[in-house]
C-alpha atoms as a PDB file:
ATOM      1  CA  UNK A   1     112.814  80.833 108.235  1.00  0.00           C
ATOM      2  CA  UNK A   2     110.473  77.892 108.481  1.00  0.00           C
ATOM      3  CA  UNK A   3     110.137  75.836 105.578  1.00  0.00           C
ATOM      4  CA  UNK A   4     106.548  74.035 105.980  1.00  0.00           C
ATOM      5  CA  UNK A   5     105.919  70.975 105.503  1.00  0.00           C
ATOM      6  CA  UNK A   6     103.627  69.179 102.833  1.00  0.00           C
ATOM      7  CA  UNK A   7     101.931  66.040 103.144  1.00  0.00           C
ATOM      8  CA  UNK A   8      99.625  63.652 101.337  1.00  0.00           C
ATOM      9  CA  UNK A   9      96.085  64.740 101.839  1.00  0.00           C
ATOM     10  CA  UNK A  10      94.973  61.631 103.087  1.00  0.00           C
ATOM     11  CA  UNK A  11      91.674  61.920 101.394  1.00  0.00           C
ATOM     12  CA  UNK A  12      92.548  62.833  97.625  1.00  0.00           C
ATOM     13  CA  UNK A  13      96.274  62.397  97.841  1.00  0.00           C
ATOM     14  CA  UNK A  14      97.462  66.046  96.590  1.00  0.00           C
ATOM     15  CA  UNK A  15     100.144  67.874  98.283  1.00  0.00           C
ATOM     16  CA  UNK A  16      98.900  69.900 101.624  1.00  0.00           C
ATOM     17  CA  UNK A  17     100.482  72.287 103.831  1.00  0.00           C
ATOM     18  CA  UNK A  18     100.671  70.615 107.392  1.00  0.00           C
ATOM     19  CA  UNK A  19     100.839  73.968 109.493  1.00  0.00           C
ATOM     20  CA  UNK A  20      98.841  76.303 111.189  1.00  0.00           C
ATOM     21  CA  UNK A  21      97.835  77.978 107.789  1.00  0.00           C
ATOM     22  CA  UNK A  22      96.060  75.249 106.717  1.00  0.00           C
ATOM     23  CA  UNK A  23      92.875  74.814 108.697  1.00  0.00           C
ATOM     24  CA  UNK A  24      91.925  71.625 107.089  1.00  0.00           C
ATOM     25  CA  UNK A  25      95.210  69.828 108.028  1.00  0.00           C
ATOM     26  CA  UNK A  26      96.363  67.069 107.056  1.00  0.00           C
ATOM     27  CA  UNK A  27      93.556  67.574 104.435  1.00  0.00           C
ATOM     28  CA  UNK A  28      93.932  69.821 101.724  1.00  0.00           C
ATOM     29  CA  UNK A  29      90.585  71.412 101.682  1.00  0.00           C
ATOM     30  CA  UNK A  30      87.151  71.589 103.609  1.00  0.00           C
ATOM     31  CA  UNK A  31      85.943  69.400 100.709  1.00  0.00           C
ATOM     32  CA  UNK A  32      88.064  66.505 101.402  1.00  0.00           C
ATOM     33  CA  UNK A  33      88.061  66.778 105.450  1.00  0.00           C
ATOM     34  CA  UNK A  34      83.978  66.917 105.292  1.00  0.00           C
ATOM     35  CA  UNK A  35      84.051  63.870 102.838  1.00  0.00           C
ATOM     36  CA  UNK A  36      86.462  61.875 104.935  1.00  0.00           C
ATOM     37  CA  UNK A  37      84.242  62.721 107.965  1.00  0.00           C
ATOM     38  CA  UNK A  38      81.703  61.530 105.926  1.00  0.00           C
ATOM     39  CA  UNK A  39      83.369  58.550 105.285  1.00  0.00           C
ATOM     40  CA  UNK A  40      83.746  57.420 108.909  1.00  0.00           C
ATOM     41  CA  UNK A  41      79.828  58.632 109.820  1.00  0.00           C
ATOM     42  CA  UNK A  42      78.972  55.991 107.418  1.00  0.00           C
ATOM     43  CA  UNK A  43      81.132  53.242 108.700  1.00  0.00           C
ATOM     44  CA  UNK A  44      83.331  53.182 106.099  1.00  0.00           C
ATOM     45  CA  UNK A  45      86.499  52.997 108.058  1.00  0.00           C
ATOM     46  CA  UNK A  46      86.355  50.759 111.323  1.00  0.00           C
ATOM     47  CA  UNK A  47      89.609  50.909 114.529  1.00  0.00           C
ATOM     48  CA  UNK A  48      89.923  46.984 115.491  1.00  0.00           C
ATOM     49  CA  UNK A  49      89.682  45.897 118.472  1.00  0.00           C
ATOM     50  CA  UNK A  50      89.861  42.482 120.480  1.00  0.00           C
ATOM     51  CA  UNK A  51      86.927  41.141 121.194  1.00  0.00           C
ATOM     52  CA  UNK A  52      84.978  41.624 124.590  1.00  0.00           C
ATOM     53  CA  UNK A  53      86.165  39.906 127.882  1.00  0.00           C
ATOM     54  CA  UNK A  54      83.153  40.461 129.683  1.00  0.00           C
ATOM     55  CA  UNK A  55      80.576  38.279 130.389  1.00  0.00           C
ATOM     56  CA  UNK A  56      77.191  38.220 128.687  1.00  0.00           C
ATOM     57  CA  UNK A  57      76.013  39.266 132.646  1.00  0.00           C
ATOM     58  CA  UNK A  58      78.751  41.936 132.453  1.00  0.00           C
ATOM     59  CA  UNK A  59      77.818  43.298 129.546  1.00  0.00           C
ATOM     60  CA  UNK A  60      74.036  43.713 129.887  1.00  0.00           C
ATOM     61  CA  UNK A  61      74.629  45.395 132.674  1.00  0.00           C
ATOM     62  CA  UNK A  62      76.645  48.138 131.284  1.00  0.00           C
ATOM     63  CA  UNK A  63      74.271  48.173 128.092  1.00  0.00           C
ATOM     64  CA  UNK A  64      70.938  48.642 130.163  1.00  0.00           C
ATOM     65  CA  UNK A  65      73.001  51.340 133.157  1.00  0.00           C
ATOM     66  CA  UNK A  66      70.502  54.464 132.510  1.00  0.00           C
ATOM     67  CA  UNK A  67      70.783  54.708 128.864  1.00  0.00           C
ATOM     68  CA  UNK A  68      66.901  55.244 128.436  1.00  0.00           C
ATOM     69  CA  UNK A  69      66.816  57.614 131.259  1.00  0.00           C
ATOM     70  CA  UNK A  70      68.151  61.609 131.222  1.00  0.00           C
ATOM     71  CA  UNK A  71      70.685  62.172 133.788  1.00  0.00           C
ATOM     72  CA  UNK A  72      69.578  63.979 136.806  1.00  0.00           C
ATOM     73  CA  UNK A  73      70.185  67.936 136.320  1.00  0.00           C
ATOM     74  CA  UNK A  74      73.319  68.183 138.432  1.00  0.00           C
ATOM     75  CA  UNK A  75      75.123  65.314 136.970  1.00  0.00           C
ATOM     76  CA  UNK A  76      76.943  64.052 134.059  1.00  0.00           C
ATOM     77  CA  UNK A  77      75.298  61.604 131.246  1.00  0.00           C
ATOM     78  CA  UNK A  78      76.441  57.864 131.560  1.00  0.00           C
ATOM     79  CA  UNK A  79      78.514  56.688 128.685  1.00  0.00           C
END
């Protein structure tokens, strides 16, 4: 027998399932996943990063590559 295991819910900090039964994990409900989601939407929680190595050249370049324009219909959108 599998004993599950419980986390934090990182939103509200109650005890959660963390197993396929839960569909919210780690959350312990659709209330606290959708306001955590929320949460980073709203720029709440930020990833660092190092700043840029490209050159102000570099990066106008990748800024301005087709991002006003719709992909043709056979290929991918730019990113």
């Amino acid at each position: 027998m599998n004993i599950p295991r419980i986390v934090r819910c990182p939103q509200c900090g109650k005890s959660s399932e963390y197993s396929a039964r839960n569909p919210f994990r780690p959350f312990c409900s659709q209330r606290c996943r959708t306001t955590d989601l929320g949460a980073w939407a709203n720029g709440d929680y930020t990833v660092p990063a190092e700043p840029s190595e490209l050159t102000p050249e570099e990066l106008e370049t990748l800024m301005g590559e087709g991002l006003d324009e719709p992909p043709p219909a056979n290929e991918p959108k730019k990113r």
